[in-house]
Protein backbone atom coordinates (compact mmCIF):
# COMPACT_ATOMS: atom_id res chain seq x y z
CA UNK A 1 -159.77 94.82 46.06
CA UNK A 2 -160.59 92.57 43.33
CA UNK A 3 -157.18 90.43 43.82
CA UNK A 4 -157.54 90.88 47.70
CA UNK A 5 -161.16 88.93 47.25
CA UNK A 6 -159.66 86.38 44.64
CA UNK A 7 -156.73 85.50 46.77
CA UNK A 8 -159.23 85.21 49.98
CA UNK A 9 -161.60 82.79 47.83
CA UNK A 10 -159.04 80.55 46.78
CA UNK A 11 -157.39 80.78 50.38
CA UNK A 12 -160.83 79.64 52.00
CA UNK A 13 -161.28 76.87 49.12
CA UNK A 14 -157.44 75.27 49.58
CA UNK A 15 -158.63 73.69 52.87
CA UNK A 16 -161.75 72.12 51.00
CA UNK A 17 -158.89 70.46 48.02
CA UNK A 18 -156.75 69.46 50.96
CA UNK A 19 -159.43 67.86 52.45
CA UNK A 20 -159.95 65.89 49.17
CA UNK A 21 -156.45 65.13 49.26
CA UNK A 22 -156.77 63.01 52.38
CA UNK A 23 -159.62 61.42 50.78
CA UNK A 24 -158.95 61.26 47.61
CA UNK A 25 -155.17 59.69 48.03
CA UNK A 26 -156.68 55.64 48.93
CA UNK A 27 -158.54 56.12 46.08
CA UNK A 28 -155.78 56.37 43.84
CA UNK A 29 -153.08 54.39 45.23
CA UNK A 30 -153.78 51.63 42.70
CA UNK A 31 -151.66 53.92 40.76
CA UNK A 32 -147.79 52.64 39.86
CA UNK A 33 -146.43 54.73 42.69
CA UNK A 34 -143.59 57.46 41.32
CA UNK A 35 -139.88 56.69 42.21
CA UNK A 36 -138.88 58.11 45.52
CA UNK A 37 -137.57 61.46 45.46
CA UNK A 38 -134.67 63.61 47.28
CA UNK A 39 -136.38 65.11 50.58
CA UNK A 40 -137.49 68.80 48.70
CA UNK A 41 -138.98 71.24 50.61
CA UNK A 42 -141.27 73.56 49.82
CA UNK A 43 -138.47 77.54 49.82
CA UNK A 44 -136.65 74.89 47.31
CA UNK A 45 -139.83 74.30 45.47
CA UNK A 46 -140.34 77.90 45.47
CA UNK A 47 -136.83 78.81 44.16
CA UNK A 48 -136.50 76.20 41.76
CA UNK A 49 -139.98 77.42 39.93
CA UNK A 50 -140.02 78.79 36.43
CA UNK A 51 -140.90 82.38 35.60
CA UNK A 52 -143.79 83.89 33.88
CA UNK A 53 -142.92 86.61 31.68
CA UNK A 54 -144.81 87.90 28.42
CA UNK A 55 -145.11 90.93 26.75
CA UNK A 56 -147.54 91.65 23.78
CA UNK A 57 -147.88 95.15 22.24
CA UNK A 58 -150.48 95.89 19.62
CA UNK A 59 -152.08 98.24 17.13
CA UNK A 60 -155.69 98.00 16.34
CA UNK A 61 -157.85 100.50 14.24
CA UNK A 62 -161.30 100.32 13.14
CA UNK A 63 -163.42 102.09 10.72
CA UNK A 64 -167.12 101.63 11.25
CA UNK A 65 -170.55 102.96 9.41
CA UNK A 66 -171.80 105.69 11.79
CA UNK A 67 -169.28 105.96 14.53
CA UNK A 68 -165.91 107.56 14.75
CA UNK A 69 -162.67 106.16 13.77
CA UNK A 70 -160.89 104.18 16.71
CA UNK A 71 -157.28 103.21 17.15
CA UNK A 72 -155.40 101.96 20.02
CA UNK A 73 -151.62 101.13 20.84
CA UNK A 74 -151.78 98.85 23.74
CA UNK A 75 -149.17 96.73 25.59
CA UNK A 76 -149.96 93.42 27.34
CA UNK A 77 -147.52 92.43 30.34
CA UNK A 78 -147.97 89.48 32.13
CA UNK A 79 -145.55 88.99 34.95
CA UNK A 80 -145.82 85.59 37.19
CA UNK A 81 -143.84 82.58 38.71
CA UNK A 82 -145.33 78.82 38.58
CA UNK A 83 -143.23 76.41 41.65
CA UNK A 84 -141.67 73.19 41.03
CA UNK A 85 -143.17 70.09 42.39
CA UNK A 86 -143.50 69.32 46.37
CA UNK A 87 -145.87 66.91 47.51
CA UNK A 88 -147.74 66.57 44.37
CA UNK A 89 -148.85 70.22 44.80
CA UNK A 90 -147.77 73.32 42.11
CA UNK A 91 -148.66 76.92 42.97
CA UNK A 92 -148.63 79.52 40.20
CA UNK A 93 -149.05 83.29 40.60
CA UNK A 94 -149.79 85.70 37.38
CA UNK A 95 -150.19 89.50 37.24
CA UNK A 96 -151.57 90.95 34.22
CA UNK A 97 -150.99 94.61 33.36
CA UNK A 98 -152.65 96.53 30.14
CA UNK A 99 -151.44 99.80 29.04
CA UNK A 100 -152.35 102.23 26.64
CA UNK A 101 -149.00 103.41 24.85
CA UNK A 102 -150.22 106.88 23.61
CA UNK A 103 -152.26 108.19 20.71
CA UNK A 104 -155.31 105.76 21.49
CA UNK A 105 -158.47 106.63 20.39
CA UNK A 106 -161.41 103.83 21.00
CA UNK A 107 -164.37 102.97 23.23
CA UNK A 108 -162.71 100.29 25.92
CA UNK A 109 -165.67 98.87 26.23
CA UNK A 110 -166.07 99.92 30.25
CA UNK A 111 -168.95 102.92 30.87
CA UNK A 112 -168.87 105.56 29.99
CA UNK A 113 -168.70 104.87 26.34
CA UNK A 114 -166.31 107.04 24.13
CA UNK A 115 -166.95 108.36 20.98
CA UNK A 116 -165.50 105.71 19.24
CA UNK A 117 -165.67 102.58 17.87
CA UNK A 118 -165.03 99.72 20.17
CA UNK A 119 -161.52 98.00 20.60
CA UNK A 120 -161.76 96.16 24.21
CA UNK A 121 -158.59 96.68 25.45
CA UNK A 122 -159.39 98.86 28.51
CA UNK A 123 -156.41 99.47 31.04
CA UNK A 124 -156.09 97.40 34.09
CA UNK A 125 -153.40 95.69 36.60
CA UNK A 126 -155.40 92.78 38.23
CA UNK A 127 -154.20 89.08 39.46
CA UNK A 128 -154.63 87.10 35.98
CA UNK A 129 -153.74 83.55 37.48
CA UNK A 130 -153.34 82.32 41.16
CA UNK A 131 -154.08 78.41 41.42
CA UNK A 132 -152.85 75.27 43.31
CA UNK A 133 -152.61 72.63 41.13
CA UNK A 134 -152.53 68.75 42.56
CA UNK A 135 -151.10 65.74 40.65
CA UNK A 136 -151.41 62.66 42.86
CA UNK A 137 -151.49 60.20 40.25
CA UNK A 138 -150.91 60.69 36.43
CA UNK A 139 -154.80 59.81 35.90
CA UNK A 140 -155.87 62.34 38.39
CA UNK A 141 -155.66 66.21 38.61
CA UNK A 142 -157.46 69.09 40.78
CA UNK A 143 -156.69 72.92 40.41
CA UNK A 144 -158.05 75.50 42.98
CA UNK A 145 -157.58 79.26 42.52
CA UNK A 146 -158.15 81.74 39.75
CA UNK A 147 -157.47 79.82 36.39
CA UNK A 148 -157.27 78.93 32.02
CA UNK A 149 -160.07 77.08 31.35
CA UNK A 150 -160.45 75.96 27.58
CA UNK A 151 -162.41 73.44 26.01
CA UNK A 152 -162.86 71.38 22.94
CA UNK A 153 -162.91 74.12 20.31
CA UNK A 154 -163.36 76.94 22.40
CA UNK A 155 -166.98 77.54 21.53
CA UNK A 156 -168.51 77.75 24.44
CA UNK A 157 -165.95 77.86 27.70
CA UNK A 158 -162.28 79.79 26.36
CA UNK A 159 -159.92 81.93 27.32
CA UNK A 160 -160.99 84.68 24.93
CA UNK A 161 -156.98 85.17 24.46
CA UNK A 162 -157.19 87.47 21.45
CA UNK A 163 -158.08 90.57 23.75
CA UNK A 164 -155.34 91.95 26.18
CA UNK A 165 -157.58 90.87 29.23
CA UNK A 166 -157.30 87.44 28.84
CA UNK A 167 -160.56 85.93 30.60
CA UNK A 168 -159.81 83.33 33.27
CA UNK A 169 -162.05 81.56 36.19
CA UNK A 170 -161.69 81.37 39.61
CA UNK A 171 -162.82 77.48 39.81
CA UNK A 172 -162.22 74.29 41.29
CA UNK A 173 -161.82 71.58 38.24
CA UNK A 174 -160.85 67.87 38.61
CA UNK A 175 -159.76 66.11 35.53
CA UNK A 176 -159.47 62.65 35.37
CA UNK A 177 -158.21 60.13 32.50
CA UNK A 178 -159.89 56.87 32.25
CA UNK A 179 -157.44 55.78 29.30
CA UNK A 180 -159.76 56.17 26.32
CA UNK A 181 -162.18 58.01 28.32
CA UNK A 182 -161.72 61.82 29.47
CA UNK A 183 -163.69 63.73 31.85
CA UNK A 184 -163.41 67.35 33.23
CA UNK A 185 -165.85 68.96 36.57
CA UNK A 186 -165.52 72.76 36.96
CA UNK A 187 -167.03 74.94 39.19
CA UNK A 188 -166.58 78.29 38.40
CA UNK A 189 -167.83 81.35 41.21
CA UNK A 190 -166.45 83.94 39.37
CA UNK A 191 -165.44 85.30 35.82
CA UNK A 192 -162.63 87.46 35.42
CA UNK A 193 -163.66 89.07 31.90
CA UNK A 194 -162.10 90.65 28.97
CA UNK A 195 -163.48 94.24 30.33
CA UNK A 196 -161.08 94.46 33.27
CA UNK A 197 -162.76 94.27 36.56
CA UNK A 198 -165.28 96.92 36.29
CA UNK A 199 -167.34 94.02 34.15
CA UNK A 200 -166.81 91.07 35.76
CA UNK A 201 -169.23 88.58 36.51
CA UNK A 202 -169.78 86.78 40.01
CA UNK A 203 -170.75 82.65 38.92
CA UNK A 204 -172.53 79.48 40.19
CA UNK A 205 -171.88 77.56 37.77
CA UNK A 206 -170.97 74.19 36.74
CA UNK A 207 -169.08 72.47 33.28
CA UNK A 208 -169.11 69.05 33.21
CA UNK A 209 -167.20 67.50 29.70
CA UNK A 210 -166.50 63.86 28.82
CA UNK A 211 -164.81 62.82 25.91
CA UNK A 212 -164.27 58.87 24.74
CA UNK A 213 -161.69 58.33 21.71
CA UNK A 214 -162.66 55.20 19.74
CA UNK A 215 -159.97 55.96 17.46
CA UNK A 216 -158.35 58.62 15.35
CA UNK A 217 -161.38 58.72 13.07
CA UNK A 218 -163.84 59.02 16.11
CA UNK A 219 -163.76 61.15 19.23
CA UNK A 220 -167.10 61.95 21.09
CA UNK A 221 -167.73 64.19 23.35
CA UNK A 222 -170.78 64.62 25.64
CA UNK A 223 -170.90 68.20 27.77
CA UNK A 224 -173.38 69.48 29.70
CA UNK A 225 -173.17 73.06 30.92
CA UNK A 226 -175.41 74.66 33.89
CA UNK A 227 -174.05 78.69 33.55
CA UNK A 228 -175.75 80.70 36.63
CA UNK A 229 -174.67 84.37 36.54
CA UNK A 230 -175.59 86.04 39.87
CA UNK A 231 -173.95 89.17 39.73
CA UNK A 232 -173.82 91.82 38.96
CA UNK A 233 -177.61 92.08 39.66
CA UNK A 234 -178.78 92.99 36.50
CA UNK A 235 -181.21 91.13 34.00
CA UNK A 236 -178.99 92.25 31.03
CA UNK A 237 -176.18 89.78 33.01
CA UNK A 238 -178.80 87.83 34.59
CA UNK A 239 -179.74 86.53 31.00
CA UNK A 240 -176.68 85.05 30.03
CA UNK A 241 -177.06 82.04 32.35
CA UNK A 242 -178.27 79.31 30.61
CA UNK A 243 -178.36 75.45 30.30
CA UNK A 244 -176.62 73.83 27.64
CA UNK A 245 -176.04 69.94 26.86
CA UNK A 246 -174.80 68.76 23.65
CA UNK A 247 -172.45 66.24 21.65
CA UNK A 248 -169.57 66.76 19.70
CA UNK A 249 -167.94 64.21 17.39
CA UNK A 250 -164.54 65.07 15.92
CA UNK A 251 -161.75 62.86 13.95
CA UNK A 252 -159.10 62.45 10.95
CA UNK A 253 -158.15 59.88 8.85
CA UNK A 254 -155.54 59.75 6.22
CA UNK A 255 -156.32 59.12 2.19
CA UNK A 256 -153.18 58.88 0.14
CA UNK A 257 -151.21 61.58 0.79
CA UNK A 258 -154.30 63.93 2.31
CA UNK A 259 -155.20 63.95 5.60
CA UNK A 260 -159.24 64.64 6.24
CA UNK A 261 -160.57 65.87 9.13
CA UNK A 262 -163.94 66.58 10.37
CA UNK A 263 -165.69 67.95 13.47
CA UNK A 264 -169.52 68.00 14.16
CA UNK A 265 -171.48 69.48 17.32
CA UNK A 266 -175.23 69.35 18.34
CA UNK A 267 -176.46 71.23 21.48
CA UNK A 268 -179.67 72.12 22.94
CA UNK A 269 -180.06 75.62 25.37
CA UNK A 270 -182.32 76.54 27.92
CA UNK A 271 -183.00 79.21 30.28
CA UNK A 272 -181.69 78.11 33.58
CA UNK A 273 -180.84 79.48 37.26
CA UNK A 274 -181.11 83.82 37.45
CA UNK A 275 -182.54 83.89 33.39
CA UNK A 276 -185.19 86.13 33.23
CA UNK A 277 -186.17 84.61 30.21
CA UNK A 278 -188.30 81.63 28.91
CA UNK A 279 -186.86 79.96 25.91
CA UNK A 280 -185.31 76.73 23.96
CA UNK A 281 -182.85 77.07 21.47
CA UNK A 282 -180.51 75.05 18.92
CA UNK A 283 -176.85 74.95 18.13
CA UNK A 284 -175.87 72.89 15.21
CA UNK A 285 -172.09 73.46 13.32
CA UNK A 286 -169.93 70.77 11.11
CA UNK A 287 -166.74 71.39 9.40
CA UNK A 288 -165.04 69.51 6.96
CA UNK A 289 -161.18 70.28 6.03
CA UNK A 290 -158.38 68.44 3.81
CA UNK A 291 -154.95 68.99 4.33
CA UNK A 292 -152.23 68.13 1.40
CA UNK A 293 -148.75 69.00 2.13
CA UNK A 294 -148.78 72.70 3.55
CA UNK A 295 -152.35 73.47 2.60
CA UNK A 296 -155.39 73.01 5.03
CA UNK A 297 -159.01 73.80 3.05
CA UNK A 298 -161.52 74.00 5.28
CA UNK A 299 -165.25 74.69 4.90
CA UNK A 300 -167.56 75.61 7.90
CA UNK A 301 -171.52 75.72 8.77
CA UNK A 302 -172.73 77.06 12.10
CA UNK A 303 -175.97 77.82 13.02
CA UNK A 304 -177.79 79.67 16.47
CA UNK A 305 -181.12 79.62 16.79
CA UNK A 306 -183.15 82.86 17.43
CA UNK A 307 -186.36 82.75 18.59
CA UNK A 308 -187.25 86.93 19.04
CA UNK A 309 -187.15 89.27 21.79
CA UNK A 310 -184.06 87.87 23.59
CA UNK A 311 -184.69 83.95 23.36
CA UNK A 312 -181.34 82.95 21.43
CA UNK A 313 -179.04 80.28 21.91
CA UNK A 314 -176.03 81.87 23.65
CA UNK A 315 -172.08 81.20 24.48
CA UNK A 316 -171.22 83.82 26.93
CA UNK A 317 -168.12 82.38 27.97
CA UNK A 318 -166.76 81.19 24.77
CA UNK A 319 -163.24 82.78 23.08
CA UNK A 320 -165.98 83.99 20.70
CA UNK A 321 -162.98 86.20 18.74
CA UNK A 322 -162.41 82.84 16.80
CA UNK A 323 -165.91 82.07 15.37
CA UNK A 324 -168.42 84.24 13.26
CA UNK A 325 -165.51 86.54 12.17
CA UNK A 326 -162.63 88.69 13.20
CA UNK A 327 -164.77 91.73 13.17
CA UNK A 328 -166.46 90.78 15.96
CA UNK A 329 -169.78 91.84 14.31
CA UNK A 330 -172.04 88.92 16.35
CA UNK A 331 -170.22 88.50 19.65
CA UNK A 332 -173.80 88.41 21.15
CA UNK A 333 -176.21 86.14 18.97
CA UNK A 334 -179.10 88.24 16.79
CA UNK A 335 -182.61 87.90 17.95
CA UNK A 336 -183.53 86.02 15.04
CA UNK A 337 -180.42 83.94 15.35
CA UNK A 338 -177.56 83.51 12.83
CA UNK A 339 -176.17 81.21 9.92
CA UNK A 340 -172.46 81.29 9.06
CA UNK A 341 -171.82 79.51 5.87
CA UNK A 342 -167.66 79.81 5.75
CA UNK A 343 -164.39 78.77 3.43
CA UNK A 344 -160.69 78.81 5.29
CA UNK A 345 -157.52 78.29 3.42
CA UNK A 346 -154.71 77.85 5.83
CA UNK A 347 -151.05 77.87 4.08
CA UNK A 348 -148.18 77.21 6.76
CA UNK A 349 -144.99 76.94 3.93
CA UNK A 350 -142.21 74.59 5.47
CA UNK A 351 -139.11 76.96 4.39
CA UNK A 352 -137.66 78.50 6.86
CA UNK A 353 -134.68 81.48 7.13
CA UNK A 354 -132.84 82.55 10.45
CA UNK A 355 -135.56 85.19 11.58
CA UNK A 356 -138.34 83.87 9.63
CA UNK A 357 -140.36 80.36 10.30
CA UNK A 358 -143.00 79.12 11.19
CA UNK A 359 -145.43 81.10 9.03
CA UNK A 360 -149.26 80.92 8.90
CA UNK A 361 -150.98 82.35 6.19
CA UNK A 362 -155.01 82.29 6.40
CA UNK A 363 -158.07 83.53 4.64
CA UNK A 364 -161.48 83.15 5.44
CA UNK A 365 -164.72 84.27 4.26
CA UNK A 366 -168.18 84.28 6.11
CA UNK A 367 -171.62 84.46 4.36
CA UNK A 368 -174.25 85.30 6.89
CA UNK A 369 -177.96 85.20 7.16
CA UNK A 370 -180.55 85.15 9.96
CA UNK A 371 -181.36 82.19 10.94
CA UNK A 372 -185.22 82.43 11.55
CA UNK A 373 -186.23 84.33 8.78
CA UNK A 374 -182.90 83.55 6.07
CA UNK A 375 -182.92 86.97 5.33
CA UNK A 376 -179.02 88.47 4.28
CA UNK A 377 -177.11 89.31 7.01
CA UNK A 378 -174.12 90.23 5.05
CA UNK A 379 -170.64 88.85 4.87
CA UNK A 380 -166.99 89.19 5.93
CA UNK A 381 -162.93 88.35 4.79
CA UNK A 382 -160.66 87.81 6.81
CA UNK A 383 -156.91 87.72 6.05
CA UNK A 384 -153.82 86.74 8.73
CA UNK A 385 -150.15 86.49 8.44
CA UNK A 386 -147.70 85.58 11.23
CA UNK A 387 -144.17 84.46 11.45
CA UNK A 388 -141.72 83.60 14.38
CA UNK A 389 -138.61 85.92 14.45
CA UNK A 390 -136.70 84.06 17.34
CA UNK A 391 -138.20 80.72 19.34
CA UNK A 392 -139.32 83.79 21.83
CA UNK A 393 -140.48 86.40 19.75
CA UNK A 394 -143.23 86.59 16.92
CA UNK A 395 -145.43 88.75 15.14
CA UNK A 396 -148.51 88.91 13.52
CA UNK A 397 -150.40 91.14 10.74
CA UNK A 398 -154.48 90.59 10.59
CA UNK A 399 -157.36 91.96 8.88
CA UNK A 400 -160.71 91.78 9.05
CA UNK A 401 -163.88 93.71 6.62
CA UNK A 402 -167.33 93.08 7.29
CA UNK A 403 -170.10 94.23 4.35
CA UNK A 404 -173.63 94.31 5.46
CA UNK A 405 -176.92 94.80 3.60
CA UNK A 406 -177.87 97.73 5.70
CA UNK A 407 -181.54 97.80 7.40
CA UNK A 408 -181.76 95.54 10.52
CA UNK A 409 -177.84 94.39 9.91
CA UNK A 410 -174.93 95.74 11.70
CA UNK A 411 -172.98 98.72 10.75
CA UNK A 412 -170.16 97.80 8.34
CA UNK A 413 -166.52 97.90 9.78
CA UNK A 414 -163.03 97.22 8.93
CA UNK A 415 -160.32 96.24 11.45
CA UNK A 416 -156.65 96.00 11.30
CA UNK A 417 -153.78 94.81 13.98
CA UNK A 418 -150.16 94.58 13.76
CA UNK A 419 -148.75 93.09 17.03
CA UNK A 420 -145.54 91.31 18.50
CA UNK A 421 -145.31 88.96 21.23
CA UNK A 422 -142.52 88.09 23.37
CA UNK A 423 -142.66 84.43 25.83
CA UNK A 424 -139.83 83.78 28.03
């Protein structure tokens, strides 16, 4: 029913972006027009498309203080079909399928809860992707439909791609390019989560991102995000919506034969639309990193305010997998907030053989503390290793071990994966 309701909301909102079309076409025909075509009609559009196909199967176990052992052999399938392009206009379909293989043991993260520690990979066949996307000028695009929507780093709208369920939005965005000057409208009326569909949210919501380049050394980027969550009707979902507006500056420069990069964000969160709860909070992270030949260092400071009894600064719809740890210790921000002091060292050696290239080697470690009181919080390694086989086919080999202090921290937990993943 889920897909039945996605396909009728983008159905219903296709005559609102051709309506745009008609007015938004003037607008741009400033543009250098495009060379005139063949006449192509829209069965050869359809048959001269470009399949989707992916398959990603995965082991992941975890030990964890307190709780059973979990382990889970999953398999990702994504089957789908994106059109060539007639009248400006590209349609793309996506079906996502996740599969327990056998032998799973793990808490899916979907009630009821198992006996197990958690590995949110529950099983589910639901429409992944089904958008109309419209080019009319190479400054200008809209999408419509059930979508990918990622942002600057991730951090606070993402695809959340590490799970099986990859999270997408059903949305209408408009991105336009002012030459130096990017900007990106979404609105999104529903998320299609990690936890299948059981878990999904229903949205009135609006991103709104601008980003001017000065040069390589200086990018800035203003964003201002008004997250409504109106359903289920619940305060525990009610309480992730939230205002957030903030700036990001990010650049690199070369210095003799290192390159340096930096990135810095500031952002300021409030309660706002369904939130049940009164509050203010900071967001403040800066990295610094220095690559030399092969090598990337790269050290880290984030920090989320936490004010108590549920006021904490938030990022519900962030690919939060990447940030605060592998473990996934602090996907939802402590009560008295958190500081993550971290060192990367990313190795990527240029050699290459005939069924092994393009390897990434990375270690990390986190040092974590609350951030109202500074009190230990504990800290985490992380360790990764992945490799092309063919141009199609990969694999990868991660770890993750998180030691807390015990009392008011999280349980300690170790996690391991060992995954392929095949793109057509």
């Amino acid at each position: 029913m889920r897909e039945l309701s996605a396909i009728r909301r983008a159905t219903t909102l296709a005559g609102a972006l051709a309506g745009l079309a008609m007015f938004a076409g003037p607008a741009f025909a400033q543009s250098a027009p495009e060379p005139a075509a063949a006449p192509f009609d829209l069965p050869t559009a359809i048959q001269s498309g470009t399949p989707i196909f992916e398959m990603r199967p995965r082991y992941e176990s975890v030990s964890q203080t307190g709780v059973a052992d979990a382990e889970a052999l999953t398999m990702r399938t994504r089957l789908g079909w994106q059109t060539a392009k007639w009248n400006d206009l590209v349609g793309l379909i996506e079906f996502e399928d996740v599969r327990q293989l056998g032998g799973s043991n793990y808490n899916d993260g979907v009630p009821p809860a198992e006996p197990y520690a958690a590995i949110t990979d529950p099983d589910v066949t639901e429409l992944n992707r089904l958008q109309l996307i419209w080019t009319p000028t190479e400054q200008f695009t809209a999408a419509l439909g059930r979508q990918r929507i990622t942002l600057d780093d991730q951090r606070f709208i993402g695809a959340a791609a590490w799970r099986q369920d990859e999270q997408t939005f059903d949305a209408l965005r408009f991105d336009a390019d002012f030459g130096r000057l990017d900007v990106t409208y979404a609105y999104l009326d529903h998320i299609n989560r990690i936890f299948a569909e059981e878990l999904d949210w229903q949205s009135d919501s609006h991103i709104l991102n601008a980003s001017y380049t000065l040069s390589d050394p200086l990018k800035l980027t203003a964003f201002a995000y008004a997250l409504d969550f109106t359903g289920p009707a619940t305060a525990a979902v009610a309480n992730n919506s939230n205002l957030t507006i903030g700036l990001r500056a990010a650049g690199k420069a070369w210095v003799d034969r290192f390159q340096l990069a930096y990135a810095a964000t500031y952002a300021r969160q409030s309660d706002y639309g369904s939130s049940l709860v009164d509050y203010n909070a900071d967001y403040i992270a800066a990295e610094f990193a220095a690559t030399w030949g092969p090598t990337t260092a790269r050290i880290g400071y984030e920090s989320l305010e936490g004010e108590g009894a549920n006021r904490r600064f938030q990022t519900p719809l962030a690919t939060l997998h990447a940030f605060q740890g592998w473990a996934d210790v602090f996907l939802a921000t402590p009560n008295d907030g958190i500081d993550d002091a971290n060192f990367t060292l990313n190795v990527r050696p240029r050699w290459r053989l005939d069924h092994l290239f393009n390897i990434d080697l990375v270690a990390r470690y986190h040092d974590y503390a609350f951030e109202r009181t500074g009190d230990d919080l504990g800290n985490e390694i992380n360790l990764s290793a992945s490799a092309q086989i063919t141009r199609r086919l990969g694999w990868i080999v991660k770890w993750a071990d998180y030691d807390g202090p015990g009392g008011a921290a999280p349980a300690d937990r170790t996690k391991t994966w060992i995954g392929l993943e095949f793109r057509l």
